[in-house]
Protein backbone atom coordinates (compact mmCIF):
# COMPACT_ATOMS: atom_id res chain seq x y z
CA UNK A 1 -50.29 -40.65 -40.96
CA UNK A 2 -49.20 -43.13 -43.92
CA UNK A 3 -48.89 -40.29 -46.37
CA UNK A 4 -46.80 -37.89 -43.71
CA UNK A 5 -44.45 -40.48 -42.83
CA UNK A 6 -44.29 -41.34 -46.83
CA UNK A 7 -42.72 -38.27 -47.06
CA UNK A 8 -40.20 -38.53 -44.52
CA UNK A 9 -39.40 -41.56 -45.52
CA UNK A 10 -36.40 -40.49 -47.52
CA UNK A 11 -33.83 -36.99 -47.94
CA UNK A 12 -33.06 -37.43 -51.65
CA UNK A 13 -35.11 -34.26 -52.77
CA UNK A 14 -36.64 -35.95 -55.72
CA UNK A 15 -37.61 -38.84 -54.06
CA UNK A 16 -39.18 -36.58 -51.58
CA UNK A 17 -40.76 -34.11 -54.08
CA UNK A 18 -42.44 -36.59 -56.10
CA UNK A 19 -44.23 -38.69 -52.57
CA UNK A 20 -45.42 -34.48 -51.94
CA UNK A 21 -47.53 -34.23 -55.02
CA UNK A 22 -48.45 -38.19 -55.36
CA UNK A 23 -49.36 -39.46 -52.40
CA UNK A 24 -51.87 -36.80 -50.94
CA UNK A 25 -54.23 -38.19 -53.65
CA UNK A 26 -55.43 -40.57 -50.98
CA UNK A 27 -56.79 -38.13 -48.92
CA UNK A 28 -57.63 -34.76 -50.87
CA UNK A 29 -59.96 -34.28 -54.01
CA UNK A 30 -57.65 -32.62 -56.70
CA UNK A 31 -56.91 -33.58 -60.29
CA UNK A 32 -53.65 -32.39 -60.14
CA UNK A 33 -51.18 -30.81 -57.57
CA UNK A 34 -47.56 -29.23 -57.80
CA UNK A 35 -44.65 -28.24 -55.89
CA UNK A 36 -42.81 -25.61 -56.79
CA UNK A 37 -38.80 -24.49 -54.31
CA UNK A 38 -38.07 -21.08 -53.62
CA UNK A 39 -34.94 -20.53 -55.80
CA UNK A 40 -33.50 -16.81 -55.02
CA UNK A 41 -36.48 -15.38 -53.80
CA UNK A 42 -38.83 -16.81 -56.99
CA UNK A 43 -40.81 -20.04 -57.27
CA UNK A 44 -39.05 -22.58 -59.51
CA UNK A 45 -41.62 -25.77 -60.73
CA UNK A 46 -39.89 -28.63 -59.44
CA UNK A 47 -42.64 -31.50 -59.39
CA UNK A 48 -46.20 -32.14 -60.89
CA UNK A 49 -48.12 -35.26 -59.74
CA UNK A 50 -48.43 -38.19 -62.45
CA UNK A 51 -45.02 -37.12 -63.93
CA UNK A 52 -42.08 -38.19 -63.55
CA UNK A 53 -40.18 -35.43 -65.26
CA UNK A 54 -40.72 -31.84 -66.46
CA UNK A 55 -40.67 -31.88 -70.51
CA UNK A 56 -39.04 -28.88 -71.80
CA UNK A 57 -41.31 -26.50 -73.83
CA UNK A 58 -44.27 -28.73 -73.10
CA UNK A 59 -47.42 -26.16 -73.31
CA UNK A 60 -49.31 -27.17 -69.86
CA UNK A 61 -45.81 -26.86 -68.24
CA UNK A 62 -45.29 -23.58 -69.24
CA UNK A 63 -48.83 -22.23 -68.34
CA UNK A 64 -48.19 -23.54 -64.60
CA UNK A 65 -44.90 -22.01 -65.02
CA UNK A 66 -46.31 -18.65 -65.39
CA UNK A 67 -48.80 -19.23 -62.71
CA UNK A 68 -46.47 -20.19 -60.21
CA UNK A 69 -44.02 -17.17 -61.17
CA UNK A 70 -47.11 -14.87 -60.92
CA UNK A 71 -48.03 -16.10 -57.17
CA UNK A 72 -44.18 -15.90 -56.35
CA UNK A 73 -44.42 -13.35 -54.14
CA UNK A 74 -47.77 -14.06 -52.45
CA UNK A 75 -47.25 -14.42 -49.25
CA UNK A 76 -50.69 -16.04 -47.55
CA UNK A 77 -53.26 -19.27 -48.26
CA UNK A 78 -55.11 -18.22 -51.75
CA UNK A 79 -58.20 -20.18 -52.50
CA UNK A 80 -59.84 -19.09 -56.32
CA UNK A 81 -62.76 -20.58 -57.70
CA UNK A 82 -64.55 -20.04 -60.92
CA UNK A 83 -68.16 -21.25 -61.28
CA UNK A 84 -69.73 -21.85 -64.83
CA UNK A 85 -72.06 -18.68 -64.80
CA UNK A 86 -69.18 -16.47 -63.69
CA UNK A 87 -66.31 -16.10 -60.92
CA UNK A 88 -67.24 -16.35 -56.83
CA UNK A 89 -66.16 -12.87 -56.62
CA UNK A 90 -63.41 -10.98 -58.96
CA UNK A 91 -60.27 -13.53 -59.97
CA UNK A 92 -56.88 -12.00 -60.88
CA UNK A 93 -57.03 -11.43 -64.68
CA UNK A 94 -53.44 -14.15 -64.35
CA UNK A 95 -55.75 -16.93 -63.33
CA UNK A 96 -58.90 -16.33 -64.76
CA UNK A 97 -57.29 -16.58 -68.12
CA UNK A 98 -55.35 -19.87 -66.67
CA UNK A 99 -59.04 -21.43 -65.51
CA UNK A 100 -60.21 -21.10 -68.84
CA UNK A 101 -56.73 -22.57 -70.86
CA UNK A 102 -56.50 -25.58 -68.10
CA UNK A 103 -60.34 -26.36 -67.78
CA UNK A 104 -59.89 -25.69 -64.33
CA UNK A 105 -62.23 -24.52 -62.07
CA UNK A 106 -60.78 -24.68 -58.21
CA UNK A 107 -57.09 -23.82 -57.23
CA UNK A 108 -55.93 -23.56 -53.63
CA UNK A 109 -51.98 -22.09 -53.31
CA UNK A 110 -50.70 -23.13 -49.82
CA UNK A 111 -46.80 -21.74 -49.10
CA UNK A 112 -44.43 -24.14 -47.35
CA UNK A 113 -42.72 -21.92 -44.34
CA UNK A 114 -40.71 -22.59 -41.38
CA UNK A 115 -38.68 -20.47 -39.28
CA UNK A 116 -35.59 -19.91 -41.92
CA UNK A 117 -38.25 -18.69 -44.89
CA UNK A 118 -40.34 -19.95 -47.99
CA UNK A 119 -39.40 -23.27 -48.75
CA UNK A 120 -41.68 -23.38 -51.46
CA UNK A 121 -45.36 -23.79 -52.79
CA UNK A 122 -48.16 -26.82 -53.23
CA UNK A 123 -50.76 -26.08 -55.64
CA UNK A 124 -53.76 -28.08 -56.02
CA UNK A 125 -55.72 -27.86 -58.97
CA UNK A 126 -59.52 -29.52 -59.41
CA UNK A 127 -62.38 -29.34 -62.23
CA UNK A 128 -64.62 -28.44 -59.13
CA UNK A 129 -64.38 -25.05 -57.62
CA UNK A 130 -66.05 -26.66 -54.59
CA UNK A 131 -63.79 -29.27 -54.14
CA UNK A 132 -61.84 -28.07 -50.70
CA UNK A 133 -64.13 -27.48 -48.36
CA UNK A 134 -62.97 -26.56 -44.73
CA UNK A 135 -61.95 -30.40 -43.30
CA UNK A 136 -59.84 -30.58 -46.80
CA UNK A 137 -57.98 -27.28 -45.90
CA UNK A 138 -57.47 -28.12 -42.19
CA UNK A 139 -55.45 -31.91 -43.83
CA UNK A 140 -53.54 -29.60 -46.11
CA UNK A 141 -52.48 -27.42 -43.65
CA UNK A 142 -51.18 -30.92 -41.38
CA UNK A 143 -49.75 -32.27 -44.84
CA UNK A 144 -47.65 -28.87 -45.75
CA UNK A 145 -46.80 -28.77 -42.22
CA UNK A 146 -45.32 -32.50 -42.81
CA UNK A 147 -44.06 -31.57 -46.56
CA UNK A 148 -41.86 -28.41 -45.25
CA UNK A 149 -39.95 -30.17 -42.79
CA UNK A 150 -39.29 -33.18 -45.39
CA UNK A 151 -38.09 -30.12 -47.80
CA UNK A 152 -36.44 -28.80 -45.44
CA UNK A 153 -34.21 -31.68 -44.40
CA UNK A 154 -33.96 -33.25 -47.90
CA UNK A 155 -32.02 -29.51 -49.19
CA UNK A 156 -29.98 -29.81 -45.87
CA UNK A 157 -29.07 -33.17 -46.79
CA UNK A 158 -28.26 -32.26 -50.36
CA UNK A 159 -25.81 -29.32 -49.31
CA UNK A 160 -23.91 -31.13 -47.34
CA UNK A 161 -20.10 -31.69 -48.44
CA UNK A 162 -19.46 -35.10 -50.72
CA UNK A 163 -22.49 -36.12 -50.37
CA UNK A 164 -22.88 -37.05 -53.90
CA UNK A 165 -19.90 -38.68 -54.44
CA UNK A 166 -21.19 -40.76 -51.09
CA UNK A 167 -24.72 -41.89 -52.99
CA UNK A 168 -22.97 -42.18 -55.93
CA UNK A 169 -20.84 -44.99 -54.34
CA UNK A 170 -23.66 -46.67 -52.80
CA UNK A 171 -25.63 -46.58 -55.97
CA UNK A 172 -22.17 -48.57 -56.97
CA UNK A 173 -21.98 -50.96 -54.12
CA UNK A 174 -25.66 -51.99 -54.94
CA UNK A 175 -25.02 -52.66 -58.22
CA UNK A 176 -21.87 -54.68 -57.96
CA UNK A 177 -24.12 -56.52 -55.58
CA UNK A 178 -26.29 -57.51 -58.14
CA UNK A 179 -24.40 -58.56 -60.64
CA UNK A 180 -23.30 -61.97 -60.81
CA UNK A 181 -19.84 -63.82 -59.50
CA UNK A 182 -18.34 -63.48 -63.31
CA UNK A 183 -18.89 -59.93 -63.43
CA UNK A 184 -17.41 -59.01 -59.58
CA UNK A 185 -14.58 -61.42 -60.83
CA UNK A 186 -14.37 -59.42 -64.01
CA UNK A 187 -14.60 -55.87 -62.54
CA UNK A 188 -11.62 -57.31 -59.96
CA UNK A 189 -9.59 -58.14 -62.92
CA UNK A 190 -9.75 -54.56 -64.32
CA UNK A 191 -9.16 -53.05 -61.04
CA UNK A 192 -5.93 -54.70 -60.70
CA UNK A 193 -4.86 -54.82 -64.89
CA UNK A 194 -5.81 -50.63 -63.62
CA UNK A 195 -3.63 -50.57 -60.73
CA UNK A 196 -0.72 -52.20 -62.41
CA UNK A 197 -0.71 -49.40 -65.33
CA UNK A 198 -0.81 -46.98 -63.16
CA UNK A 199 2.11 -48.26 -60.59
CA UNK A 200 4.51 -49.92 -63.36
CA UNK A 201 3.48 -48.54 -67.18
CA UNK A 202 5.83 -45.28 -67.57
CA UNK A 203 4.15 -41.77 -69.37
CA UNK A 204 6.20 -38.84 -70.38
CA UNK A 205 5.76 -36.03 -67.56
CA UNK A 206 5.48 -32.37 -69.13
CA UNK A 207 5.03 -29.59 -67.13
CA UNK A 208 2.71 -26.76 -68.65
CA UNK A 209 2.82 -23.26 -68.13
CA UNK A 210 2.74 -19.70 -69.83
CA UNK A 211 5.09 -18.35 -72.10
CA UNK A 212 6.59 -14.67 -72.63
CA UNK A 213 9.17 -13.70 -74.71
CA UNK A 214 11.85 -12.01 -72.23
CA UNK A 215 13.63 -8.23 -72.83
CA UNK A 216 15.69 -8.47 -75.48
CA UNK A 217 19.50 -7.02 -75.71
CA UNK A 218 19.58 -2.97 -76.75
CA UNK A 219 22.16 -1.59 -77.10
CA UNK A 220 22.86 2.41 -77.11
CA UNK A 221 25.16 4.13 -79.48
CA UNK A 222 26.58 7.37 -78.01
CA UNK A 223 28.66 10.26 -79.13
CA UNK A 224 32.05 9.78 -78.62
CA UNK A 225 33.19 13.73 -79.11
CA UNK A 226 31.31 17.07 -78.17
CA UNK A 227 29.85 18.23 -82.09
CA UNK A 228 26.46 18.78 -84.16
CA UNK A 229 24.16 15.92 -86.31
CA UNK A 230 24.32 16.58 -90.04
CA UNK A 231 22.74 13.83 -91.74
CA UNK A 232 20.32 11.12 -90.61
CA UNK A 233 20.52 8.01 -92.65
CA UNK A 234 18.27 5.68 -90.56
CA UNK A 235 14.36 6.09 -89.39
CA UNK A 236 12.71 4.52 -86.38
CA UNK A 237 12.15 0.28 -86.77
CA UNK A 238 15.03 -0.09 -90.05
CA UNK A 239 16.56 -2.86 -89.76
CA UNK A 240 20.61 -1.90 -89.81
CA UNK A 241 23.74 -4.18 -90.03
CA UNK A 242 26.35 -4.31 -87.60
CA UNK A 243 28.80 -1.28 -88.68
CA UNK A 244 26.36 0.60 -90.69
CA UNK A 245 26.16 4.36 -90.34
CA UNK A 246 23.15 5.23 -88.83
CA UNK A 247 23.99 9.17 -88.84
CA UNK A 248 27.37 12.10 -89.63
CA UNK A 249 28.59 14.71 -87.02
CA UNK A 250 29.96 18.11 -88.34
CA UNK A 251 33.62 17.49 -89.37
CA UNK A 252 34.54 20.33 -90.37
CA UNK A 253 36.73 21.80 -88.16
CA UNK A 254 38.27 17.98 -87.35
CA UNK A 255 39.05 17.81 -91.25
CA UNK A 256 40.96 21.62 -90.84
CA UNK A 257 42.54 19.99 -87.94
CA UNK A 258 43.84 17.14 -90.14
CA UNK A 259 44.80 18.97 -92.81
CA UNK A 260 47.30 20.95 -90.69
CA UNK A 261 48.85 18.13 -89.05
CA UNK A 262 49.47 16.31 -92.41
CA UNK A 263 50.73 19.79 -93.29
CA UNK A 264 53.32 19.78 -90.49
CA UNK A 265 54.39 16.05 -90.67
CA UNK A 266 55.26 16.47 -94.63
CA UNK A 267 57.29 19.46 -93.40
CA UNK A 268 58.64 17.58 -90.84
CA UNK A 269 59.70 14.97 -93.07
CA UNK A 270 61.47 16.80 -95.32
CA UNK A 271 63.86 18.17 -92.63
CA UNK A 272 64.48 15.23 -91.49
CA UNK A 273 65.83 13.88 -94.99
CA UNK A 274 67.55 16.71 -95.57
CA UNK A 275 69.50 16.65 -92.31
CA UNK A 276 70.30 13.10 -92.98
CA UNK A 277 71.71 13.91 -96.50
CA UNK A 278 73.98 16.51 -94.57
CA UNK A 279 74.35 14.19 -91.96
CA UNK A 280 73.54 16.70 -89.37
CA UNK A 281 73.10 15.84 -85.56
CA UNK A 282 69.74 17.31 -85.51
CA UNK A 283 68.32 14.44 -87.53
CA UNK A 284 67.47 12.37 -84.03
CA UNK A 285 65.40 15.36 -83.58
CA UNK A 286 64.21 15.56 -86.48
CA UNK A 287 63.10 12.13 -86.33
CA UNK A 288 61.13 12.31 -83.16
CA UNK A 289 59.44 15.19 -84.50
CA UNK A 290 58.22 13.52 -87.15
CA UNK A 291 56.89 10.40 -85.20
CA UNK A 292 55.33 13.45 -82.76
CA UNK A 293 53.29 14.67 -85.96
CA UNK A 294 52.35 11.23 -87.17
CA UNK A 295 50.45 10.57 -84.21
CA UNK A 296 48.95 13.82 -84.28
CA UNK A 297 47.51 13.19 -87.56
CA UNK A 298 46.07 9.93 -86.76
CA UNK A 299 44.79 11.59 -83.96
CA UNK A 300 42.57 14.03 -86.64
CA UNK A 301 41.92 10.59 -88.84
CA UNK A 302 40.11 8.83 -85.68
CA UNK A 303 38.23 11.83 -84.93
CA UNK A 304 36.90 12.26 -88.78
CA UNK A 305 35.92 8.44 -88.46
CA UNK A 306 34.47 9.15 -84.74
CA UNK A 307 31.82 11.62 -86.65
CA UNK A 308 30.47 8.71 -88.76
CA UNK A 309 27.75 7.09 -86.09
CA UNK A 310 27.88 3.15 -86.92
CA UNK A 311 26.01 0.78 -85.57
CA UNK A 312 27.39 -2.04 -83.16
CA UNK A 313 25.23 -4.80 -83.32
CA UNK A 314 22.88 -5.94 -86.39
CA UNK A 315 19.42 -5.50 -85.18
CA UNK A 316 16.70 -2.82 -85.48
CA UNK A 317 16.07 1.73 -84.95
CA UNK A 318 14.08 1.77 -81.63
CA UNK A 319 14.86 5.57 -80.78
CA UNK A 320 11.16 7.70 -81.67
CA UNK A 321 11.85 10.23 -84.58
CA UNK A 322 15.54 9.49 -85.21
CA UNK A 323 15.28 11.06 -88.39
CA UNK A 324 14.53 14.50 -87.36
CA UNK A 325 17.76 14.08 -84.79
CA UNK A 326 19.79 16.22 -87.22
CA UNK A 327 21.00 20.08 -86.34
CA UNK A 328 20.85 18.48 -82.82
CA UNK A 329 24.30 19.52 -80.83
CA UNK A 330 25.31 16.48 -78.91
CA UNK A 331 28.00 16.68 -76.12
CA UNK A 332 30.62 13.52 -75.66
CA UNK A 333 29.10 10.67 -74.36
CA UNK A 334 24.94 11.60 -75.00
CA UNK A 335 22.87 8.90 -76.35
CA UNK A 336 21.72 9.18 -79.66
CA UNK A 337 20.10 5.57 -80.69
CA UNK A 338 19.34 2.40 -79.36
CA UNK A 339 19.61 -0.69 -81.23
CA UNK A 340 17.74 -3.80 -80.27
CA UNK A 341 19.26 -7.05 -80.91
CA UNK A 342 16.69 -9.77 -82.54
CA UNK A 343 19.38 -12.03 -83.33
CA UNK A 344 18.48 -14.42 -80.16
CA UNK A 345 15.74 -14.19 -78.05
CA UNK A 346 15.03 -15.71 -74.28
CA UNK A 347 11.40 -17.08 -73.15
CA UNK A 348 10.26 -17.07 -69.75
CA UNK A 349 8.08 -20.31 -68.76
CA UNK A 350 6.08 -19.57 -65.74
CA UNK A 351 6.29 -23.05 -64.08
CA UNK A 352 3.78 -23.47 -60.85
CA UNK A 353 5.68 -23.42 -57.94
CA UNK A 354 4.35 -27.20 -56.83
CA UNK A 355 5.96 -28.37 -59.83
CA UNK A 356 9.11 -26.56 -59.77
CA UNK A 357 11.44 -29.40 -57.90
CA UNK A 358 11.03 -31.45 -60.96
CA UNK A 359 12.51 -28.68 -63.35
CA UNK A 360 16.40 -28.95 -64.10
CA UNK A 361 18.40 -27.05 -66.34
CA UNK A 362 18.90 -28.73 -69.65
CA UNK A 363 15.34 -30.24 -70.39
CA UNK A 364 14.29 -29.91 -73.17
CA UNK A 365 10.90 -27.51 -73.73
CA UNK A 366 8.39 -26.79 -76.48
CA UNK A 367 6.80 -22.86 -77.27
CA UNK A 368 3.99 -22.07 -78.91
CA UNK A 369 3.03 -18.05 -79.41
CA UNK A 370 -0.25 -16.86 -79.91
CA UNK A 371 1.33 -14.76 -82.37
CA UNK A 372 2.13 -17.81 -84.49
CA UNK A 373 -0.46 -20.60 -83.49
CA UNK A 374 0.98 -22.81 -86.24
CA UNK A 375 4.56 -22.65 -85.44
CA UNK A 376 6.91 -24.45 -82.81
CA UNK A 377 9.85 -23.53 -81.14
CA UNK A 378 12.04 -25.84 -79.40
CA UNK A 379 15.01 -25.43 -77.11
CA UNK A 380 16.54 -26.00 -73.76
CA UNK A 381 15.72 -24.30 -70.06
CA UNK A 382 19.21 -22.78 -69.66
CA UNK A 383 18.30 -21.86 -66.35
CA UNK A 384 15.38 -21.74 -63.58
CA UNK A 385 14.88 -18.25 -61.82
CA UNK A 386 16.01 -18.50 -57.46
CA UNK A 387 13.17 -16.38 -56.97
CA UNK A 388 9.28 -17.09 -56.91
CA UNK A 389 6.65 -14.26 -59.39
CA UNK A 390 3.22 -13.74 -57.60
CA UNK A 391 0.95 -14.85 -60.64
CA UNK A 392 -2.94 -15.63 -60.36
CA UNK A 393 -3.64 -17.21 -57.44
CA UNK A 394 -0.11 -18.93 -57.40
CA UNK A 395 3.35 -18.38 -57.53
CA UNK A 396 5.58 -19.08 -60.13
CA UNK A 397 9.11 -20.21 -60.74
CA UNK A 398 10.68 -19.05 -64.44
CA UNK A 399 12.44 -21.31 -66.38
CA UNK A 400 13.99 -19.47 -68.93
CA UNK A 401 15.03 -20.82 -72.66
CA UNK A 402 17.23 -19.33 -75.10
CA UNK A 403 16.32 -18.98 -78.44
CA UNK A 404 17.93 -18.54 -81.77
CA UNK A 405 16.00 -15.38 -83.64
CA UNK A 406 17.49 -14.86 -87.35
CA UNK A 407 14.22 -14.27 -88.97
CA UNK A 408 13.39 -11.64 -86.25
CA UNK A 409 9.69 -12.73 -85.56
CA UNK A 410 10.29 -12.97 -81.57
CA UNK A 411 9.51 -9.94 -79.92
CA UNK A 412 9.48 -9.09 -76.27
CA UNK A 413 6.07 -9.15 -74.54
CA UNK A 414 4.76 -12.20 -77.18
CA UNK A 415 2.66 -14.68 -75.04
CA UNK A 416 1.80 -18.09 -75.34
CA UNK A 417 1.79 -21.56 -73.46
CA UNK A 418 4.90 -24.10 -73.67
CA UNK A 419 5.93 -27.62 -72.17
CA UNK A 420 9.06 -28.39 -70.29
CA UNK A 421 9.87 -32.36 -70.48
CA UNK A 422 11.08 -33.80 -67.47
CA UNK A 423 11.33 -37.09 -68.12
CA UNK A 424 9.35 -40.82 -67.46
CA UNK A 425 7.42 -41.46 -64.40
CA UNK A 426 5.12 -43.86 -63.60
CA UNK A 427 1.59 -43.77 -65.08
CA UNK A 428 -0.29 -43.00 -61.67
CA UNK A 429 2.60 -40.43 -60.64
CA UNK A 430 1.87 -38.79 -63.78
CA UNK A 431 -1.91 -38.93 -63.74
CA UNK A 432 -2.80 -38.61 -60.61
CA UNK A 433 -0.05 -36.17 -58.76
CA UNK A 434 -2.05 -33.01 -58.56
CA UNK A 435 -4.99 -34.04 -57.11
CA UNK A 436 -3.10 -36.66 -54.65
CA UNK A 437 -1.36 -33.28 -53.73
CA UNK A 438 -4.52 -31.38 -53.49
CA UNK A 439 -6.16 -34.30 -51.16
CA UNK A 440 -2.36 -34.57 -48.97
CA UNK A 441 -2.58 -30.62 -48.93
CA UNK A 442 -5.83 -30.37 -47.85
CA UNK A 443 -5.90 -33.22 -44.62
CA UNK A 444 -2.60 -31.53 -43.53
CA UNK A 445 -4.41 -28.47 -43.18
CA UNK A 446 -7.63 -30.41 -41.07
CA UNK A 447 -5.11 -32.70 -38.97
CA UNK A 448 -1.68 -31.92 -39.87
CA UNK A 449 1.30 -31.14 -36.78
């Protein structure tokens, strides 16, 4: 009766586990008895009487170890004993060879049950194979009877929610108990020196999120009149200034055309001047022919210049296999190239959604690519997006930062992690915000209107 209610004395499991295998030494003849939890369907060691703890690697721990993991899934009472001139019938080859390592001689394996399972397994170990006789057996069975509902309550106990934060606060209170009136007046002093940081000491607030370098600005160059590619001068990913020609359109027939017209205006011309020598009235006429022709030919100029394909912006060849474009017949207004612009570039900071009210335009924020671990950018959020991005488990707000590019190293898709300064707060606001939030969050969903 002492040693049962010993063991229901407390539900801290190690408490509990080490009364199991230490005090039934009052009552039962064994040199040395264990307790091993079911963990997942196998035995796991968890206590062995006159130790305190379970030494890592120690030798006579690791032989029980491989006892215990070799009855794991023996189901009934197993009772082995080995006399000197040989074994009381045939023992398992497992603990035959343990008898003769450990020295010994009489091991009874009694499994802890109830009605939800295997709660786990008491092995008792003695130099005498004779050592349990039948009274012995009948007071283990009343002792694991006692031991699995103990078990059984201290894991209950131990699962349920908080519960070690609670013991861990009692294990406090009892402490500050014991210390004396300097120290209690000492810890007080901190807790308030603590209280005043945190209320009246200002941090700087950043909020942290990932970074991706936006879609940059392409630009297409089209052909402005119906005609054939003759020569190709750029290739896919050259870098091309603003007003460079990228590739020539057949000009023949444009050059014929100009050729004419200049033709006709110097013909034109020279009527006209002779009429005015004569002083002729058709020499209005003449005139507005002449202005008629000039046009013309400009006309043929802009087309000639139309054939040469320039570039509008500075930036880089995305088009695939530009440079076998040429022979192709292209009718007005087809695409030819596209030219992306890496002159600026805009990052997208995906900001948490509980964090997005403190996010204004015009803070200043900090990027660092993954691309370039050792390199900083810095700029300002131009803008935050009106519309939340579903992101891993939680949406996100974009706050989006221009970005000069001259040396062309940003490139859309680039990811890393930046942080968008919003200002002082206090120390506690600044600390302590999330998981306030998390705790507010959480007892508005239990009792919350």
């Amino acid at each position: 009766m002492q040693v049962s209610t010993q063991m229901t004395s407390t539900l801290r499991l190690d408490r509990v586990s080490q009364i199991i295998v230490n005090s039934q030494q009052r009552v039962l003849p064994f040199e040395r008895c264990s307790l091993s939890l079911d963990h997942r369907g196998k035995l796991r060691l968890k206590a062995v009487s006159g130790r305190t703890s379970l030494p890592y690697g120690d030798t006579k721990v690791k032989e029980l170890s491989e006892l215990i993991g070799w009855l794991s899934d023996k189901a009934e009472v197993l009772h082995f004993r080995q006399h000197e001139r040989g074994a009381e019938g045939d023992l398992p080859d497992m603990v035959a060879a343990y008898c003769t390592a450990t020295g010994y001689r009489g091991l009874l394996a009694f499994p802890l049950r109830d009605d939800d399972g295997r709660v786990g397994l008491l092995l008792y170990e003695s130099a005498d194979p004779e050592s349990f006789s039948l009274a012995h057996t009948e007071i283990i069975q009343i002792l694991g009877g006692q031991a699995t509902v103990a078990l059984r309550h201290a894991i209950s106990y131990r699962e349920l929610p908080m519960i070690g934060l609670l013991e861990f606060l009692v294990r406090g209170k009892r402490a500050l108990l014991r210390t004396s009136r300097n120290r209690r007046t000492g810890f007080a002093a901190g807790a308030i020196a603590g209280a005043l940081f945190l209320a009246c000491c200002p941090l700087p607030m950043r909020l942290t999120g990932e970074a991706t370098v936006g879609a940059q600005h392409i630009v297409t160059l089209a052909a402005p009149v119906d005609g054939n590619i003759t020569t190709v001068f750029a290739r896919e990913g050259q870098h091309v200034e603003a007003g460079q020609v990228i590739a020539s359109m057949n000009d023949l027939q444009w050059r014929t055309d100009l050729a004419a017209a200049e033709a006709r205006f110097h013909n034109a011309m020279l009527t006209m001047q002779a009429d005015l020598a004569r002083g002729a009235a058709q020499a209005g006429a003449d005139r507005a022919q002449v202005e008629y022709l000039r046009a013309e030919a400009d006309r043929a100029r802009d087309r000639i210049q139309s054939a040469q394909l320039r570039s509008p912006i500075t930036g880089v060849v995305m088009t695939p296999s530009i440079e076998n474009a040429a022979g192709k017949h292209l009718a007005a207004g087809d695409s030819f190239a596209e030219v992306l612009d890496l002159s600026a570039a805009v990052v997208d900071i995906a900001i948490p959604q509980a964090n997005v009210s403190q996010l204004r335009s015009g803070e200043g924020a900090v990027i660092k690519l993954d691309s370039y671990p050792q390199r900083l950018w810095r700029g300002r959020v131009g803008l935050v997006s009106a519309q939340a991005q579903a992101g891993d488990g939680e949406r996100t707000f974009a706050a989006r930062v221009p970005l000069p590019n001259p040396d062309a190293v940003l490139r859309a898709g680039m990811t890393g992690q930046a942080k968008v300064w919003v200002g002082y707060r206090p120390a506690g606001y600044v600390l302590l915000r999330r998981p306030a939030l998390w705790i507010w969050q959480t007892l508005w969903n239990w009792f919350g209107w």
